[in-house]
Protein backbone atom coordinates (compact mmCIF):
# COMPACT_ATOMS: atom_id res chain seq x y z
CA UNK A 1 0.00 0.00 0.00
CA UNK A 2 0.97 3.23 -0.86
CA UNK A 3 3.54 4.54 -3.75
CA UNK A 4 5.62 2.42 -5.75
CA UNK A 5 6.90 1.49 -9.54
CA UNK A 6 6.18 -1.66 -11.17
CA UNK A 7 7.96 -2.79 -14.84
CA UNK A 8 5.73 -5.65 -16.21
CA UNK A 9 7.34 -8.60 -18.30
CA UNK A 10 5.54 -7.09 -21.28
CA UNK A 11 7.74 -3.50 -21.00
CA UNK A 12 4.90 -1.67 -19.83
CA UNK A 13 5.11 0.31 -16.96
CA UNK A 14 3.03 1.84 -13.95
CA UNK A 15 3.96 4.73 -11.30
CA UNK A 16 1.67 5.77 -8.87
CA UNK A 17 -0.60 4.46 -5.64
CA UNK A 18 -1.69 1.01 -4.80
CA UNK A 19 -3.58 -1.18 -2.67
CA UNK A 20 -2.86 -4.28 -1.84
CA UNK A 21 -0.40 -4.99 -4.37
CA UNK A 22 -3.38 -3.70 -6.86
CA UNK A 23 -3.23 -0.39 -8.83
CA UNK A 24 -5.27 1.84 -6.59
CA UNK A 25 -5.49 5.84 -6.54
CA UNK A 26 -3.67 7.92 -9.05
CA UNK A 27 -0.84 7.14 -11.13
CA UNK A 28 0.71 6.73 -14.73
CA UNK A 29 0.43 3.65 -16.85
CA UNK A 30 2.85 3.47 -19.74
CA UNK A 31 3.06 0.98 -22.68
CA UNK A 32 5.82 -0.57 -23.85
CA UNK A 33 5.14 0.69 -27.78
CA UNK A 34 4.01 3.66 -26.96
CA UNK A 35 0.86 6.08 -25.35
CA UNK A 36 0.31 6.16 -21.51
CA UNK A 37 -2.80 6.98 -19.01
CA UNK A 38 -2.38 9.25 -16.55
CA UNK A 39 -5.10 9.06 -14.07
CA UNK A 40 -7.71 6.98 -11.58
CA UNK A 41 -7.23 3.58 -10.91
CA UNK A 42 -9.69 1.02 -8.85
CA UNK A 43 -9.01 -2.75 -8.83
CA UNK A 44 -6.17 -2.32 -11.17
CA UNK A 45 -7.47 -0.88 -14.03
CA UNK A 46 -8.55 2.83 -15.29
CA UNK A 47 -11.46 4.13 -13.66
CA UNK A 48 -12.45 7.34 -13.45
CA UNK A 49 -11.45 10.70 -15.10
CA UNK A 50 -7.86 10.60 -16.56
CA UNK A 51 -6.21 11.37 -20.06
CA UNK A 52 -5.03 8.69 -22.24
CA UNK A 53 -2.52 9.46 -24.98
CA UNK A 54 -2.31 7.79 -27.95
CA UNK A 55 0.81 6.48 -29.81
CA UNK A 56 -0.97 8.68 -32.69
CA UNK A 57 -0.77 11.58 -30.55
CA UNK A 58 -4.25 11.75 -29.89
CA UNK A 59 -5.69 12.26 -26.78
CA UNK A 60 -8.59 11.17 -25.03
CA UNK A 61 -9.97 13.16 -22.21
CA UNK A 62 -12.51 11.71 -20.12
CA UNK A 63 -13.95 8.63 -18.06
CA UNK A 64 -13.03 5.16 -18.17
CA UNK A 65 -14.68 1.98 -16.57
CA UNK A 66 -12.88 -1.11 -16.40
CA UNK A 67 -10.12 -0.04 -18.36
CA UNK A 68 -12.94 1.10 -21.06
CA UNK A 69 -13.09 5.12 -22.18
CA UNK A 70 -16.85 5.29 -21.85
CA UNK A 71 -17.36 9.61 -21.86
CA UNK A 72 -15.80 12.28 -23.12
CA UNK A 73 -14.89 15.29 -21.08
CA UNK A 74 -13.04 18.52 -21.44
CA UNK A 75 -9.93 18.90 -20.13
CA UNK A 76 -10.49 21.07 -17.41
CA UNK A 77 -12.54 18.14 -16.05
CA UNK A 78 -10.15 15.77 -16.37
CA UNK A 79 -6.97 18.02 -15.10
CA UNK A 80 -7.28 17.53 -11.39
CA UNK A 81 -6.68 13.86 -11.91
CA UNK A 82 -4.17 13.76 -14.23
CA UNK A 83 -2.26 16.52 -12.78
CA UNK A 84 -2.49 14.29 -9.42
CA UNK A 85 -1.75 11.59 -11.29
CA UNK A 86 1.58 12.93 -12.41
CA UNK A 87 2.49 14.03 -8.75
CA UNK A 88 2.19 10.37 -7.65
CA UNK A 89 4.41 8.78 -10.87
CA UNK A 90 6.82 11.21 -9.79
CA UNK A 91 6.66 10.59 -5.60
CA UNK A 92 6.72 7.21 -6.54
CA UNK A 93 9.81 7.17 -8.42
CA UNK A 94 11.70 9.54 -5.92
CA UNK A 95 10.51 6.84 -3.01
CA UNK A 96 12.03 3.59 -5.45
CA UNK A 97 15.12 5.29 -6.04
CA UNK A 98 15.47 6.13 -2.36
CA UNK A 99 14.61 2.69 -1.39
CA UNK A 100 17.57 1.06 -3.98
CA UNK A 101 20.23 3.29 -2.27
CA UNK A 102 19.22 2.85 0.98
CA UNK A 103 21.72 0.71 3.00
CA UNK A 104 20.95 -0.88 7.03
CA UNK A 105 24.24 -0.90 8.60
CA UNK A 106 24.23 -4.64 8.78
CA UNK A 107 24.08 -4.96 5.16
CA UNK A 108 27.03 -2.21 5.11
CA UNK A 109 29.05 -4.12 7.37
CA UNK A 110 28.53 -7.75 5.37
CA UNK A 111 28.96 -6.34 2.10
CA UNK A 112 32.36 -4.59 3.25
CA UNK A 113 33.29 -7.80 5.05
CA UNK A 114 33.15 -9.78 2.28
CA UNK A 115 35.16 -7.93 -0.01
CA UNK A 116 37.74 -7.57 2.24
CA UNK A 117 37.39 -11.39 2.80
CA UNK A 118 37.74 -11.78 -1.06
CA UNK A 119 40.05 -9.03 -1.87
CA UNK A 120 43.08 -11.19 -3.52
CA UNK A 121 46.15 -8.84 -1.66
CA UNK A 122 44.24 -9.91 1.71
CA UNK A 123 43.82 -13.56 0.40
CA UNK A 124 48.05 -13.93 -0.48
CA UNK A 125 48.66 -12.34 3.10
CA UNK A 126 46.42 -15.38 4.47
CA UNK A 127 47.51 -17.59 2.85
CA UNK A 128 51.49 -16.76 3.09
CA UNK A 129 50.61 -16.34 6.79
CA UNK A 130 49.16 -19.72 6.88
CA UNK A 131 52.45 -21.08 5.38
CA UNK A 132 54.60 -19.59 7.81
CA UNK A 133 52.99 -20.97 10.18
CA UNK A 134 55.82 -22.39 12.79
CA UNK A 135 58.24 -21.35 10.48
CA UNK A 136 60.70 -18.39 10.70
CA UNK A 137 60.17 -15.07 8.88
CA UNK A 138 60.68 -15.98 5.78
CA UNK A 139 59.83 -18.97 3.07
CA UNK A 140 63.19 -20.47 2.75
CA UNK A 141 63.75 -20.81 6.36
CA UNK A 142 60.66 -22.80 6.54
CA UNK A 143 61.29 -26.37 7.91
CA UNK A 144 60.16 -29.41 6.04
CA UNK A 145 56.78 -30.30 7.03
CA UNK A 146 56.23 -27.52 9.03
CA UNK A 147 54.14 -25.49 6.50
CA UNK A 148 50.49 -26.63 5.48
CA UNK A 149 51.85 -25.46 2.08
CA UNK A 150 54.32 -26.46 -0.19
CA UNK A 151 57.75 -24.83 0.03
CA UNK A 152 57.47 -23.82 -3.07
CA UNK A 153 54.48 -22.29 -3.16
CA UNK A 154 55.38 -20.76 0.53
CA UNK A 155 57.85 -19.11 -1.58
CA UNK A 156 55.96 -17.08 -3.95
CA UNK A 157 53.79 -16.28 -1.35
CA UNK A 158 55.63 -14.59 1.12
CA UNK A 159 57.10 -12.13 -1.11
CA UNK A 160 53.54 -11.48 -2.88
CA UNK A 161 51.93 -10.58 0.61
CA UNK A 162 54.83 -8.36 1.63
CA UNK A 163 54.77 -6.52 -1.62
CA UNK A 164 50.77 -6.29 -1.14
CA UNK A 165 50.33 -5.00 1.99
CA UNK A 166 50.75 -1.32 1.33
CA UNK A 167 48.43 -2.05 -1.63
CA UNK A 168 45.78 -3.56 0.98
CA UNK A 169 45.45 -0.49 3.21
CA UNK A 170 45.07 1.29 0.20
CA UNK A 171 42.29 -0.64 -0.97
CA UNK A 172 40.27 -0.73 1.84
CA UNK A 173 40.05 2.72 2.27
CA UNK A 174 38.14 2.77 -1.08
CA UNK A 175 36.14 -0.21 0.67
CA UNK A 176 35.23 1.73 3.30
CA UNK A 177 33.48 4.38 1.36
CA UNK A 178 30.11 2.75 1.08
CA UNK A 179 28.62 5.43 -1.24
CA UNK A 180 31.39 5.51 -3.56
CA UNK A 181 30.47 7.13 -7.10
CA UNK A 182 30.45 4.48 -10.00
CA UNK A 183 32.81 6.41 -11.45
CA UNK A 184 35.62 6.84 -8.71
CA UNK A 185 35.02 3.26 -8.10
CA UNK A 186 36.09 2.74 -11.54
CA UNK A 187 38.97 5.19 -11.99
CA UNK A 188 40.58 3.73 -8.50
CA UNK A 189 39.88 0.15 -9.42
CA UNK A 190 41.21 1.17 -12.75
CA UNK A 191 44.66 2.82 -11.44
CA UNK A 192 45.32 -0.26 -8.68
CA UNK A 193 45.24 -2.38 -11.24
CA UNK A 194 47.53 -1.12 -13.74
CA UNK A 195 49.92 0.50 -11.48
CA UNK A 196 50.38 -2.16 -8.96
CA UNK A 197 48.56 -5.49 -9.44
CA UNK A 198 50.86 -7.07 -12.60
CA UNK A 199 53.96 -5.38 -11.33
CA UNK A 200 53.45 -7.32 -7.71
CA UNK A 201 52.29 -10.28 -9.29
CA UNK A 202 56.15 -10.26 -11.41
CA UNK A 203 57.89 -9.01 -8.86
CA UNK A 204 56.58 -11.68 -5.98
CA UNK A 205 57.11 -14.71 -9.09
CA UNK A 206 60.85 -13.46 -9.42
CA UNK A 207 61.20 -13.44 -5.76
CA UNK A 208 59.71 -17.06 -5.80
CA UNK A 209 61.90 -18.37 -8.27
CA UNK A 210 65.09 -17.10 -6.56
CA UNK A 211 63.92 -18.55 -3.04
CA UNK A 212 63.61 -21.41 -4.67
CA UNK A 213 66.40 -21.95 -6.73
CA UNK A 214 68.39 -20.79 -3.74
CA UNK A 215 67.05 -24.00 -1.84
CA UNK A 216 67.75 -26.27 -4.61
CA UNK A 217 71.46 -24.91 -4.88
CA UNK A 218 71.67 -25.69 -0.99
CA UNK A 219 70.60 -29.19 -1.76
């Protein structure tokens, strides 16, 4: 009950007052080829005064029962309700625009949670953390067995989530802007990605292969 905005299967369109989940009150009923209504509605279909335009550009000024124009009126007869009409399409697209950018802290929170969760920087931190695990400070020192990862792959890690940590607090402070514009968004993902994310990615496989090769000298 109340205002809202409704896009049928068909492309058609209505904005305006319901009841019930029924078109109810005033509002604007647009079809997908063309020509719109703009006025009363009762059990989901036109009735009472309102103006329906044509695709022809014709209008019909009037009443309507059951979705059926039935008597012509003037305009001035027919203004008050299409004028209200208009109000509600337009209420009721301010209130669904409102309600799609509207944001409960909880859903804040989650959303921001799991991108950080997923963020790949934060994910080669883990996961090099994970291989140090009773270890020393770095890959090669690593004693056999002691990692739940290879030493190999221990090795590429480490170096990777060094090399990525600056880039993580960087990247979470565009996280934490919930409201961030599309287009900021873009440029920032846009700039982390060509100024840092292939360079790391080289930098922490050359590392890699010199820890390793290192360890298979010592062999």
């Amino acid at each position: 009950q109340g205002l809202g905005v409704y896009s049928y299967p068909s492309g058609a369109s209505y904005e305006g007052e319901w009841n019930n989940n029924v078109k109810d009150g005033v509002g604007v009923y647009k079809w997908p080829k063309g020509g719109s209504y703009a006025g009363e509605f009762k059990r989901g279909a036109f009735n009472g005064k309102g103006l329906r335009f044509m695709r022809s550009g014709a209008v019909k000024s009037g009443r309507f029962e059951e979705g059926v124009f039935v008597e012509a009126l003037g305009m001035k007869a027919t203004d008050a309700a299409a004028s209200a009409a208009t109000d509600a399409s337009s209420a009721a697209r301010k209130a669904a625009e409102a309600g799609r950018i509207r944001e409960t802290t909880s859903q804040a929170i989650a959303r921001i949670l799991v991108k950080i969760v997923t963020f790949p920087p934060m994910v080669a931190i883990a996961l090099a953390s994970a291989a140090m695990m009773g270890g020393g400070t770095s890959a090669p020192a690593i004693a056999a067995g002691a990692s739940p990862l290879p030493a190999a792959v221990a090795a590429v890690l480490a170096p990777l989530a060094a090399a990525n940590r600056p880039l993580v607090l960087i990247t979470l402070g565009v996280l934490f802007q919930p409201m961030l514009p599309r287009l900021q968004a873009r440029a920032a993902a846009h700039f982390l990605t060509t100024k840092y994310a292939l360079s790391l990615l080289a930098a922490a496989a050359a590392a890699g292969g010199e820890a390793v090769a290192g360890a298979g000298g010592r062999g």
